[in-house]
Protein backbone atom coordinates (compact mmCIF):
# COMPACT_ATOMS: atom_id res chain seq x y z
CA UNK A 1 55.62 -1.07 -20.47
CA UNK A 2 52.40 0.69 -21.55
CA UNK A 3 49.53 0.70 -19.41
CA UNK A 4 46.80 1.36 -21.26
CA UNK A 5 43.48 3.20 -19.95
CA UNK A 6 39.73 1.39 -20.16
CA UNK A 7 37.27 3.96 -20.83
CA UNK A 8 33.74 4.17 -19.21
CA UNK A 9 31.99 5.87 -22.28
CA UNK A 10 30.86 2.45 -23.26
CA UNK A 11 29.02 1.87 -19.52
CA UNK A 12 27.70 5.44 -19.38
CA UNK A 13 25.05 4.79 -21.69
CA UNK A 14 21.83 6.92 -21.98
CA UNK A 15 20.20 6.11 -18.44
CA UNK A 16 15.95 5.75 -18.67
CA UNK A 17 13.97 8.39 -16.88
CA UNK A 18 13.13 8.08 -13.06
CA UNK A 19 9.59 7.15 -12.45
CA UNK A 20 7.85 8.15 -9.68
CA UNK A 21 8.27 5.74 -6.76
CA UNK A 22 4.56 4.56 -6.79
CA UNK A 23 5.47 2.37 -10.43
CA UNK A 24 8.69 1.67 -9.13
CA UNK A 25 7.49 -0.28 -6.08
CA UNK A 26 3.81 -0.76 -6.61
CA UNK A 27 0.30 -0.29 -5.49
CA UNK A 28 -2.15 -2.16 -4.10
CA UNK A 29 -5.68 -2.05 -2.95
CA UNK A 30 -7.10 -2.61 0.47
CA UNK A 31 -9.35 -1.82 2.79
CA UNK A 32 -9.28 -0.02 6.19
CA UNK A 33 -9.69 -1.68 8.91
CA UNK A 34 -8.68 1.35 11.31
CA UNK A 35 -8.63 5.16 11.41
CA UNK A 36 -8.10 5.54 15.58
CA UNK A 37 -4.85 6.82 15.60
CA UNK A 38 -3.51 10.14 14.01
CA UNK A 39 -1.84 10.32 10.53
CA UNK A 40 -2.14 6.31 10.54
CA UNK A 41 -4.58 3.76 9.20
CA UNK A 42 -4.50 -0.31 9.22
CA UNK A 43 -5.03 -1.17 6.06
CA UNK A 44 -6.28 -4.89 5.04
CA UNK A 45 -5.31 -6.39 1.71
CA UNK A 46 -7.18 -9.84 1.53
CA UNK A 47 -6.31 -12.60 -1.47
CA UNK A 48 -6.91 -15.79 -1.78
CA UNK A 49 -3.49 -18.78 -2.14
CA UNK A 50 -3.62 -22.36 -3.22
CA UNK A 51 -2.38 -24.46 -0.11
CA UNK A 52 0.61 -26.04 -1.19
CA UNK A 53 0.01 -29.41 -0.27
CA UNK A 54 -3.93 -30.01 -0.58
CA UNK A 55 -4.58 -27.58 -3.62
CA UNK A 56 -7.69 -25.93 -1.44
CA UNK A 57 -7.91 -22.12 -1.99
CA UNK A 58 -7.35 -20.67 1.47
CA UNK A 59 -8.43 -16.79 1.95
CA UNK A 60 -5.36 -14.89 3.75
CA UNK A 61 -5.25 -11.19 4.17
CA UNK A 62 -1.94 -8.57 4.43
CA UNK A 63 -2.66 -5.81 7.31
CA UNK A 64 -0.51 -2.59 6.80
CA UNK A 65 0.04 0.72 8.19
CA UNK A 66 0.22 3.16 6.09
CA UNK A 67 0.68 6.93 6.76
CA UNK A 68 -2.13 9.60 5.84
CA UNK A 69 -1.36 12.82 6.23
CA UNK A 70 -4.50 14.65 5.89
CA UNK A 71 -6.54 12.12 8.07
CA UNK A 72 -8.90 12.09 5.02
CA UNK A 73 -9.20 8.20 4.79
CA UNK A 74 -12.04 6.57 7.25
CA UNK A 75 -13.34 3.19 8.83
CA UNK A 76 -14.33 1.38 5.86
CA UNK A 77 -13.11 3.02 2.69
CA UNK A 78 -11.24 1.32 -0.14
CA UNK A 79 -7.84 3.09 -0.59
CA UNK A 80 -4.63 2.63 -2.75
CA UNK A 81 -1.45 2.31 -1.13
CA UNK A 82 2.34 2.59 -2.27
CA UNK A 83 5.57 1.84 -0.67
CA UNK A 84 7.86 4.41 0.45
CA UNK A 85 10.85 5.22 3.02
CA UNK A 86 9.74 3.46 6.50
CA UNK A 87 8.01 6.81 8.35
CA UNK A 88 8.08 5.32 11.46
CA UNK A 89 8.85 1.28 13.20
CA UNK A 90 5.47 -0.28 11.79
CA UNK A 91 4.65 2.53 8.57
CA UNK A 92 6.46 1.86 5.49
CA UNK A 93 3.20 3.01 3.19
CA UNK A 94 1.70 5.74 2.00
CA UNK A 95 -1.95 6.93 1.28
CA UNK A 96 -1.79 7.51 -2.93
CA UNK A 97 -5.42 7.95 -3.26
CA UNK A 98 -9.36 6.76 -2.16
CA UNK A 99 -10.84 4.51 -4.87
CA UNK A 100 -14.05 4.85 -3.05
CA UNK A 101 -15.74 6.29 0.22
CA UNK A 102 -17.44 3.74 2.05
CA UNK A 103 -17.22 4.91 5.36
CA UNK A 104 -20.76 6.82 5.22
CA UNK A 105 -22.45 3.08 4.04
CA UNK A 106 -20.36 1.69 7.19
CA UNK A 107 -20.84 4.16 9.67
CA UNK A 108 -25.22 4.03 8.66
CA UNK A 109 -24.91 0.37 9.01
CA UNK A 110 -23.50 0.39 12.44
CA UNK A 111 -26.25 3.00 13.46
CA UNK A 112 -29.13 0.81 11.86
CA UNK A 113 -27.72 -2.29 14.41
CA UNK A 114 -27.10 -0.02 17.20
CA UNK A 115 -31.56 0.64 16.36
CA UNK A 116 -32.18 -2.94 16.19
């Protein structure tokens, strides 16, 4: 009896580049909610779903922690977020970037109500 030997040249195949971890997983957009604690923000992504039984369009929202390391992110500011190894119980996120600052509009806003 001849055994005969399978060969994995067939399986090895040429394997695709790695892309970086932000495509692999995602992004998405939200806006935070909190900046109180260091290296951490709350992060709110809102959407709207169809309600499965009536067909009305119910607005839900997502809240996150996500971990910024530079602190740069404030109250109010719209930031993108991607998915990464958990940092801590509650953070599996990361700060990828600030789409747009508006924690100067916010932080004027509560000072005009504080006048009033």
């Amino acid at each position: 009896m001849t055994t005969a030997k399978t060969s994995k040249t067939a399986n090895s195949a040429a394997k695709p580049a790695a892309k970086p971890a932000a495509e692999l997983k995602g992004t998405k957009i939200g806006v935070v909610e909190s900046d109180k604690r260091a290296k951490t923000r709350k992060v709110v992504i809102a959407y709207q779903a169809m309600h499965p039984k009536y067909g009305k369009y119910i607005r839900q929202r997502t809240v996150l922690h996500i971990h910024d390391e530079q602190n740069e992110s404030k109250l109010g500011d719209i930031v993108e977020i991607a998915q990464c190894r958990p940092v801590s119980k509650t953070k599996q996120w990361r700060l990828v970037r600030i789409v747009e600052r508006r924690s100067a509009a916010a932080t004027a806003l509560a000072s005009a109500k504080e006048i009033v």
